[in-house]
PDB file of N, CA and C in Angstrom:
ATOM      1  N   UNK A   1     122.257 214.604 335.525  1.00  0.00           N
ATOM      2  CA  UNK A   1     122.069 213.227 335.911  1.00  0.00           C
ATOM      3  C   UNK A   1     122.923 212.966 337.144  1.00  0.00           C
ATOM      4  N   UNK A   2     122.385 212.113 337.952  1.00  0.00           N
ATOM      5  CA  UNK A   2     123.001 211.855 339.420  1.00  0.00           C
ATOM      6  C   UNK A   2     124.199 210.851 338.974  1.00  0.00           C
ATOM      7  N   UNK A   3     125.068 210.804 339.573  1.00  0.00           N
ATOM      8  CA  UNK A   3     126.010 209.646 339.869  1.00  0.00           C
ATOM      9  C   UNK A   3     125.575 208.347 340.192  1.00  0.00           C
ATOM     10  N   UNK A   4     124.499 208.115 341.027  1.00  0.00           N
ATOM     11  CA  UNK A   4     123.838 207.079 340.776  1.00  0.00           C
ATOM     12  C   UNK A   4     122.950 206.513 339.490  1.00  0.00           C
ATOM     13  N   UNK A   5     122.271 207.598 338.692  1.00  0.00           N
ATOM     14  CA  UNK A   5     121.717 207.213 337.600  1.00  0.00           C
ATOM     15  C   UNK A   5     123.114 206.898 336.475  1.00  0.00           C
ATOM     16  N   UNK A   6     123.896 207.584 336.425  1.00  0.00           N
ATOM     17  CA  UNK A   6     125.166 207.083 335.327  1.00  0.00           C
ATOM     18  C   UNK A   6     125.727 206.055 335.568  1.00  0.00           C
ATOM     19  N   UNK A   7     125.947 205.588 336.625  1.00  0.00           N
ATOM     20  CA  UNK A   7     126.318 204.208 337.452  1.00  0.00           C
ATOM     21  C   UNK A   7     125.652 203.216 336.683  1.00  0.00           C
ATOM     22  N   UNK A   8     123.993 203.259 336.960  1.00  0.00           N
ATOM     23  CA  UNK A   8     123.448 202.627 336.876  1.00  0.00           C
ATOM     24  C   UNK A   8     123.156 202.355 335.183  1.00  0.00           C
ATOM     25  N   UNK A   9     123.355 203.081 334.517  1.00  0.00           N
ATOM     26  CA  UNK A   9     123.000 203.257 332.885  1.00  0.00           C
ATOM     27  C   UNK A   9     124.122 202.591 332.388  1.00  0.00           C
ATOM     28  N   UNK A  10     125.493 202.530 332.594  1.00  0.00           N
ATOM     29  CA  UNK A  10     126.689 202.070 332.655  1.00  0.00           C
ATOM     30  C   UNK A  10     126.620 200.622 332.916  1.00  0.00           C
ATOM     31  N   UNK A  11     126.839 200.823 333.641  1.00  0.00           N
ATOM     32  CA  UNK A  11     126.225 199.187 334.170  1.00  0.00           C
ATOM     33  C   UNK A  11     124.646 197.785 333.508  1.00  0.00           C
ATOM     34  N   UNK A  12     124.186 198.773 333.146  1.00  0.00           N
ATOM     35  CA  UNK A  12     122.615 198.150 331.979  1.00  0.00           C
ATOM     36  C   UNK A  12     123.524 197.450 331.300  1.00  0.00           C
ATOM     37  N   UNK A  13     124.598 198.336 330.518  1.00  0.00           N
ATOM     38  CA  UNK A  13     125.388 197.538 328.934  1.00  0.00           C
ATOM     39  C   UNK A  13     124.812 197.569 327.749  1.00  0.00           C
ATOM     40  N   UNK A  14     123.472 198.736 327.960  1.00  0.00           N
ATOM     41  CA  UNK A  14     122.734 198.915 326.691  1.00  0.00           C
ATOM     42  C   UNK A  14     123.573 199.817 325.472  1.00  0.00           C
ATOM     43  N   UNK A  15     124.012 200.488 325.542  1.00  0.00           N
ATOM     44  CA  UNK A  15     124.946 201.366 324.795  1.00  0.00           C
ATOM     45  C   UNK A  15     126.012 202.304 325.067  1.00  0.00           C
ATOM     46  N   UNK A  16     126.574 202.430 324.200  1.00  0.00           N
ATOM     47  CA  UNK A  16     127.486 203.870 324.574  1.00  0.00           C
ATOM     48  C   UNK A  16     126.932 204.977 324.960  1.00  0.00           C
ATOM     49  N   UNK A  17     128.113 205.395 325.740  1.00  0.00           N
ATOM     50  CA  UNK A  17     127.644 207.134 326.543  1.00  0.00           C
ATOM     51  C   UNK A  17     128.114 207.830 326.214  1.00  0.00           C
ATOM     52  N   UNK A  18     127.563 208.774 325.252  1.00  0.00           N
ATOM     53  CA  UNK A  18     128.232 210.101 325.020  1.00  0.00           C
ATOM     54  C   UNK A  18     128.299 211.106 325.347  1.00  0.00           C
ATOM     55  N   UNK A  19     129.052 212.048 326.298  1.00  0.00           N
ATOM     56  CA  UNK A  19     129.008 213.308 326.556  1.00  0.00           C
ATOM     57  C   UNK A  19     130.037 214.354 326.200  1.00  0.00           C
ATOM     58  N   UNK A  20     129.597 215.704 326.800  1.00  0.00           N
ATOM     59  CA  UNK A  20     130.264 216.886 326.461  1.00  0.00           C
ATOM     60  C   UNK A  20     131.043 217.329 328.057  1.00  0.00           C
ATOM     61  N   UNK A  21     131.950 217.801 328.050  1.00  0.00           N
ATOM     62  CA  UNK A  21     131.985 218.590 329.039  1.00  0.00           C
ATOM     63  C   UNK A  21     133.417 219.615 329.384  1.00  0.00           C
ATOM     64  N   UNK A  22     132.839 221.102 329.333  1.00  0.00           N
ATOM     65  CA  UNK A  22     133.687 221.706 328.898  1.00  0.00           C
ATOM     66  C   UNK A  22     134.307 222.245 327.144  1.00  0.00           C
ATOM     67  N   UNK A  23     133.319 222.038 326.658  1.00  0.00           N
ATOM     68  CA  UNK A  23     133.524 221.456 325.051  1.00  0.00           C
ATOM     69  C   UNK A  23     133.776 220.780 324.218  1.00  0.00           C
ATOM     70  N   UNK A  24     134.339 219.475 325.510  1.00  0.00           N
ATOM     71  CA  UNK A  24     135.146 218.765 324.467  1.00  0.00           C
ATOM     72  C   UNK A  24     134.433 217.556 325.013  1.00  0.00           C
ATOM     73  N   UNK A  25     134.601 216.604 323.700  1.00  0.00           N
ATOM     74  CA  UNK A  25     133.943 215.366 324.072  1.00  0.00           C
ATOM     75  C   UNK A  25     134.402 214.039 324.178  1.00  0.00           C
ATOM     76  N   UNK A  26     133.572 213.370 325.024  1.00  0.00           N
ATOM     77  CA  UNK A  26     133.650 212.401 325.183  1.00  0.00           C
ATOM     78  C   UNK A  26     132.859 210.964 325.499  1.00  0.00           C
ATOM     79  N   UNK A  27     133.275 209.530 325.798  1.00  0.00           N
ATOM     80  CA  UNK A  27     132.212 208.523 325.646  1.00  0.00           C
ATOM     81  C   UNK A  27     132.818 207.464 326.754  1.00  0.00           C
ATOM     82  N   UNK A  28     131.578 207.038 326.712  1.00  0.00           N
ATOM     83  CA  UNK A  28     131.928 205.690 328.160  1.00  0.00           C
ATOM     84  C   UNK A  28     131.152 204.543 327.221  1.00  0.00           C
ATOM     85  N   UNK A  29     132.156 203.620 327.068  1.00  0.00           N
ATOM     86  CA  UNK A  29     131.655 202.368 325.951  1.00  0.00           C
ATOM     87  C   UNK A  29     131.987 201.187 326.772  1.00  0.00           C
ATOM     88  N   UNK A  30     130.513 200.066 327.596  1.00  0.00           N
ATOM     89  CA  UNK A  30     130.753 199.562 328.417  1.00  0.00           C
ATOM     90  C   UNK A  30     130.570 198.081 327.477  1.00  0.00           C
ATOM     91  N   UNK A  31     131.198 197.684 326.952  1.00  0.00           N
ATOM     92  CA  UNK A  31     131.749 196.322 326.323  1.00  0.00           C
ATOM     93  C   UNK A  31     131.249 195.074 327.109  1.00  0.00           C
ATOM     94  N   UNK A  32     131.766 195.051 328.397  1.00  0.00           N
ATOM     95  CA  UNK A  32     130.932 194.338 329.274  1.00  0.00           C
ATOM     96  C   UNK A  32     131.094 195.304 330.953  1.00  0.00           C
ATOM     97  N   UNK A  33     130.952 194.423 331.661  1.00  0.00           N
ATOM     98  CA  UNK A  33     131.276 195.049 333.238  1.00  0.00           C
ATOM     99  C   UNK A  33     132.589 194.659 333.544  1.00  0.00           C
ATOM    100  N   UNK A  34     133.846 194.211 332.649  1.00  0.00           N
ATOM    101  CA  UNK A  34     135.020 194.155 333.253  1.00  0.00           C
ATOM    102  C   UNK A  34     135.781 194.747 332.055  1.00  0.00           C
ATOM    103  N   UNK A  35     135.024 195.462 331.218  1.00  0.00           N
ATOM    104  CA  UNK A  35     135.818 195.666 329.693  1.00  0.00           C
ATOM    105  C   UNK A  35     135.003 197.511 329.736  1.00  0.00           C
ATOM    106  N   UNK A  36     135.541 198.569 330.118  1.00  0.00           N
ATOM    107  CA  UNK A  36     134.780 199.882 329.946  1.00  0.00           C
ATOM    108  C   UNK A  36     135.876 200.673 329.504  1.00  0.00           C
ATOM    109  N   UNK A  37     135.268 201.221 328.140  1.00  0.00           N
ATOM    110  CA  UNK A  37     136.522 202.154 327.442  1.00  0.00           C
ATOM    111  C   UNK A  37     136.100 203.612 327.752  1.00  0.00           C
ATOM    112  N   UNK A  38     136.859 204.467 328.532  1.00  0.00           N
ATOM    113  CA  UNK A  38     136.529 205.576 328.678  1.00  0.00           C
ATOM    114  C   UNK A  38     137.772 206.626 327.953  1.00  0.00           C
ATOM    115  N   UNK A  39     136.459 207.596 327.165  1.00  0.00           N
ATOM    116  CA  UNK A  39     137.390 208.689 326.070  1.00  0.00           C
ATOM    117  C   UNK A  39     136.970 209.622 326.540  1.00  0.00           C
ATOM    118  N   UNK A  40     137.870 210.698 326.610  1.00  0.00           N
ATOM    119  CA  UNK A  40     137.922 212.565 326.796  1.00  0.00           C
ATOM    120  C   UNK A  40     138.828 213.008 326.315  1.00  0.00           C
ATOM    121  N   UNK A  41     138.451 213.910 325.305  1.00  0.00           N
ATOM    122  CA  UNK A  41     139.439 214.950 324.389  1.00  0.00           C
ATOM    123  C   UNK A  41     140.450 213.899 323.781  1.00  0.00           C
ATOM    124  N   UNK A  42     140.084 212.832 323.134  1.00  0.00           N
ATOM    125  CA  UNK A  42     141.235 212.404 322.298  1.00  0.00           C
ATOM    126  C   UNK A  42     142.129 211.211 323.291  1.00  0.00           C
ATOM    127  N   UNK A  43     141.895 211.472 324.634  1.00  0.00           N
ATOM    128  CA  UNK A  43     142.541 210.246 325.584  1.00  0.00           C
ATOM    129  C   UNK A  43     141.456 208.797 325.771  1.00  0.00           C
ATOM    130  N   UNK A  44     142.248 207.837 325.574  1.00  0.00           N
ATOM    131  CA  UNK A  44     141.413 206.874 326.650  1.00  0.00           C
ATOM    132  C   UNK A  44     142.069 205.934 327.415  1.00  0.00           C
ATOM    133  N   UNK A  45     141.177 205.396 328.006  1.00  0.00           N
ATOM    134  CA  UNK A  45     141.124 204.920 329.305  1.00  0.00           C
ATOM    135  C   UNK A  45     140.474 203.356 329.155  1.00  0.00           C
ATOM    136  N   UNK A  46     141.169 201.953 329.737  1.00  0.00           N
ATOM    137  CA  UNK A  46     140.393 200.928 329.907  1.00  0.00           C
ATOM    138  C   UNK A  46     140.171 200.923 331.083  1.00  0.00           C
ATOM    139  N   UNK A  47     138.917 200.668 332.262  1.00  0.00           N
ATOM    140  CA  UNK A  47     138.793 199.951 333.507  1.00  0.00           C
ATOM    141  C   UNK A  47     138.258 198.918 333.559  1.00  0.00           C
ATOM    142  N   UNK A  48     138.161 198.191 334.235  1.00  0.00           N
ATOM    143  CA  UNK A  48     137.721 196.674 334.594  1.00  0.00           C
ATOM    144  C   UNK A  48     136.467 196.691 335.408  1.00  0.00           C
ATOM    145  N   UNK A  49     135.873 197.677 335.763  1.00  0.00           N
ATOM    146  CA  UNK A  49     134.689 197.219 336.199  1.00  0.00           C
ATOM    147  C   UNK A  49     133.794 198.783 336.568  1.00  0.00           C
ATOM    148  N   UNK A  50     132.732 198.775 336.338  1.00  0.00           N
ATOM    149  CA  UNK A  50     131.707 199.932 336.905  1.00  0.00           C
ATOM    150  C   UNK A  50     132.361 200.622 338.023  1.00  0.00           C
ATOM    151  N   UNK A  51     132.752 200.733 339.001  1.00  0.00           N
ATOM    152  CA  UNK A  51     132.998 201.525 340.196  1.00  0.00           C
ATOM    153  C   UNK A  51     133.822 201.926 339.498  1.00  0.00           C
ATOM    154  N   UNK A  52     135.231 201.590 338.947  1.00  0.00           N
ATOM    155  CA  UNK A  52     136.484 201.799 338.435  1.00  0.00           C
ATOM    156  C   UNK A  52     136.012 203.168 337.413  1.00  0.00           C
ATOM    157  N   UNK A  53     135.072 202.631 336.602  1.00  0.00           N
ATOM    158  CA  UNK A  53     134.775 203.166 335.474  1.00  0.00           C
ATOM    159  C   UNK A  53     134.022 205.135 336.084  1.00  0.00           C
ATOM    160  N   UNK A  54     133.235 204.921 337.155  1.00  0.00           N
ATOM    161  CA  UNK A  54     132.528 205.999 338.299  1.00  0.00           C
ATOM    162  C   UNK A  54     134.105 206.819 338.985  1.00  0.00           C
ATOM    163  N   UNK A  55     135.291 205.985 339.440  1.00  0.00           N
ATOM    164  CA  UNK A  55     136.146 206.532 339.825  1.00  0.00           C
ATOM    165  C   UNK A  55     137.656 207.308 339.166  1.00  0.00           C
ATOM    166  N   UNK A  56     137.534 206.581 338.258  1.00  0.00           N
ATOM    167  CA  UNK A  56     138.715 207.101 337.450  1.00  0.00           C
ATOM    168  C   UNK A  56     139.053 208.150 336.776  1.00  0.00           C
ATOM    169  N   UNK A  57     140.342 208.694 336.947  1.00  0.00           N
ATOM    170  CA  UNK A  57     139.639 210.683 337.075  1.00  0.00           C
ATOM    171  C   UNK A  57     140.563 210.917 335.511  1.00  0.00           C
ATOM    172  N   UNK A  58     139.532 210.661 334.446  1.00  0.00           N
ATOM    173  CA  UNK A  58     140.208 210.756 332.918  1.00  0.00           C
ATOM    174  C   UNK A  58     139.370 211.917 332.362  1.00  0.00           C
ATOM    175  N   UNK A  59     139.094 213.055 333.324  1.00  0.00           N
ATOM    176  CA  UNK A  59     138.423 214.044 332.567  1.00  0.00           C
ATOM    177  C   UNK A  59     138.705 215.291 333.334  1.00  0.00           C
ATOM    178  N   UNK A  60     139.727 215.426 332.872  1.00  0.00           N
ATOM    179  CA  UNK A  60     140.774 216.750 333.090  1.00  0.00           C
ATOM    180  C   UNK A  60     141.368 216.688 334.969  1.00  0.00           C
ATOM    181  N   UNK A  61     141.339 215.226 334.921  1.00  0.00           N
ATOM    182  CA  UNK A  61     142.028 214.828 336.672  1.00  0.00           C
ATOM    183  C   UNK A  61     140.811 214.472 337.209  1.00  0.00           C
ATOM    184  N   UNK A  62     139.926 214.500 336.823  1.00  0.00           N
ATOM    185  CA  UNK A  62     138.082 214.805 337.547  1.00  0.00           C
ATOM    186  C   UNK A  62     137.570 213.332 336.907  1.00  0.00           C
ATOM    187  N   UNK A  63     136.366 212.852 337.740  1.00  0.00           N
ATOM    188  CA  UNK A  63     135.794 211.662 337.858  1.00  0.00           C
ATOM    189  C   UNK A  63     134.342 211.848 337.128  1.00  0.00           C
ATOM    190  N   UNK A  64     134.090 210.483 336.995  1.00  0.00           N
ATOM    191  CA  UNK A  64     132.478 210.691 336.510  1.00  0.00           C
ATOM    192  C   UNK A  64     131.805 211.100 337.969  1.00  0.00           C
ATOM    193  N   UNK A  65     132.295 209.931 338.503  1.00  0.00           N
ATOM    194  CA  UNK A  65     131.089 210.011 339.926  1.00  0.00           C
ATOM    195  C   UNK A  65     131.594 211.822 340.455  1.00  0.00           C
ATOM    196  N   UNK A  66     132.151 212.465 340.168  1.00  0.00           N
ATOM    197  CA  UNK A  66     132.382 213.829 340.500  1.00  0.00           C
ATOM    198  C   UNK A  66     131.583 214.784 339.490  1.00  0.00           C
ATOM    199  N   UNK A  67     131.897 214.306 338.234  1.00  0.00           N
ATOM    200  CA  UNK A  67     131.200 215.174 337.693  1.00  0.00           C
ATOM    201  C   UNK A  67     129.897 214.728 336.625  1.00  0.00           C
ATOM    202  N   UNK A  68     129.349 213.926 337.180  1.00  0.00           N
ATOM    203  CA  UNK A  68     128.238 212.843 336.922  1.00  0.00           C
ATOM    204  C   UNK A  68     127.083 214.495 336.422  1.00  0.00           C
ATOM    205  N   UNK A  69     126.926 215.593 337.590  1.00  0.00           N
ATOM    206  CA  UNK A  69     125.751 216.420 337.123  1.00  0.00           C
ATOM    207  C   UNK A  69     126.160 217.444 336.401  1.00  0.00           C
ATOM    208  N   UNK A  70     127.656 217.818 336.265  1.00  0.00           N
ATOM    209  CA  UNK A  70     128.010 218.747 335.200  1.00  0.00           C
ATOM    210  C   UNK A  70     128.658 218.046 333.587  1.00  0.00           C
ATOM    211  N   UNK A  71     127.915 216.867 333.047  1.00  0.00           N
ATOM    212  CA  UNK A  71     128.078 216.374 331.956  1.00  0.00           C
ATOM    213  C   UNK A  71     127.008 216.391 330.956  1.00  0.00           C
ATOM    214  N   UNK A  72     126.547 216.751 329.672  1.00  0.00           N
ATOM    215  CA  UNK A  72     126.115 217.074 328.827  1.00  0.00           C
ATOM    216  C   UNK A  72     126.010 216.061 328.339  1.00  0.00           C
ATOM    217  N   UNK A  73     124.552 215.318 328.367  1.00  0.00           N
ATOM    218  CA  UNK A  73     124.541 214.312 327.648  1.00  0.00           C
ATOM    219  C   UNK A  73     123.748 214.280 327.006  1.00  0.00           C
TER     220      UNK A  73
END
């Protein structure tokens, strides 16, 4: 999936996102667009808004919008 399509799915607010990557898992739970809980391997993460949520590097130092096409969803 592109970085633009996860952006954009994120941003809907239809459900949680669950992925794999690397084996271990994790979820992007967008509450609203200023409330996004992001989990990997047991850590999480609050950001305040979609871009934040695309930039914030809570998956082993690494970003969604980076690793948007190597995630297992």
């Amino acid at each position: 999936m592109s970085a633009k399509e996860l952006f954009d799915w994120i941003d809907s607010l239809t459900q949680d996102i669950d992925f794999e990557y690397q084996g271990k898992s994790g979820s992007i739970c967008p509450f609203s667009r200023s409330d996004i809980s992001l989990c990997y391997d047991g850590e999480e993460v609050t950001v305040h808004s979609v871009e934040a949520a695309m930039r914030e590097p809570f998956i082993d130092g690494r970003s969604l919008e980076e690793l948007a096409e190597d995630l297992r969803i």
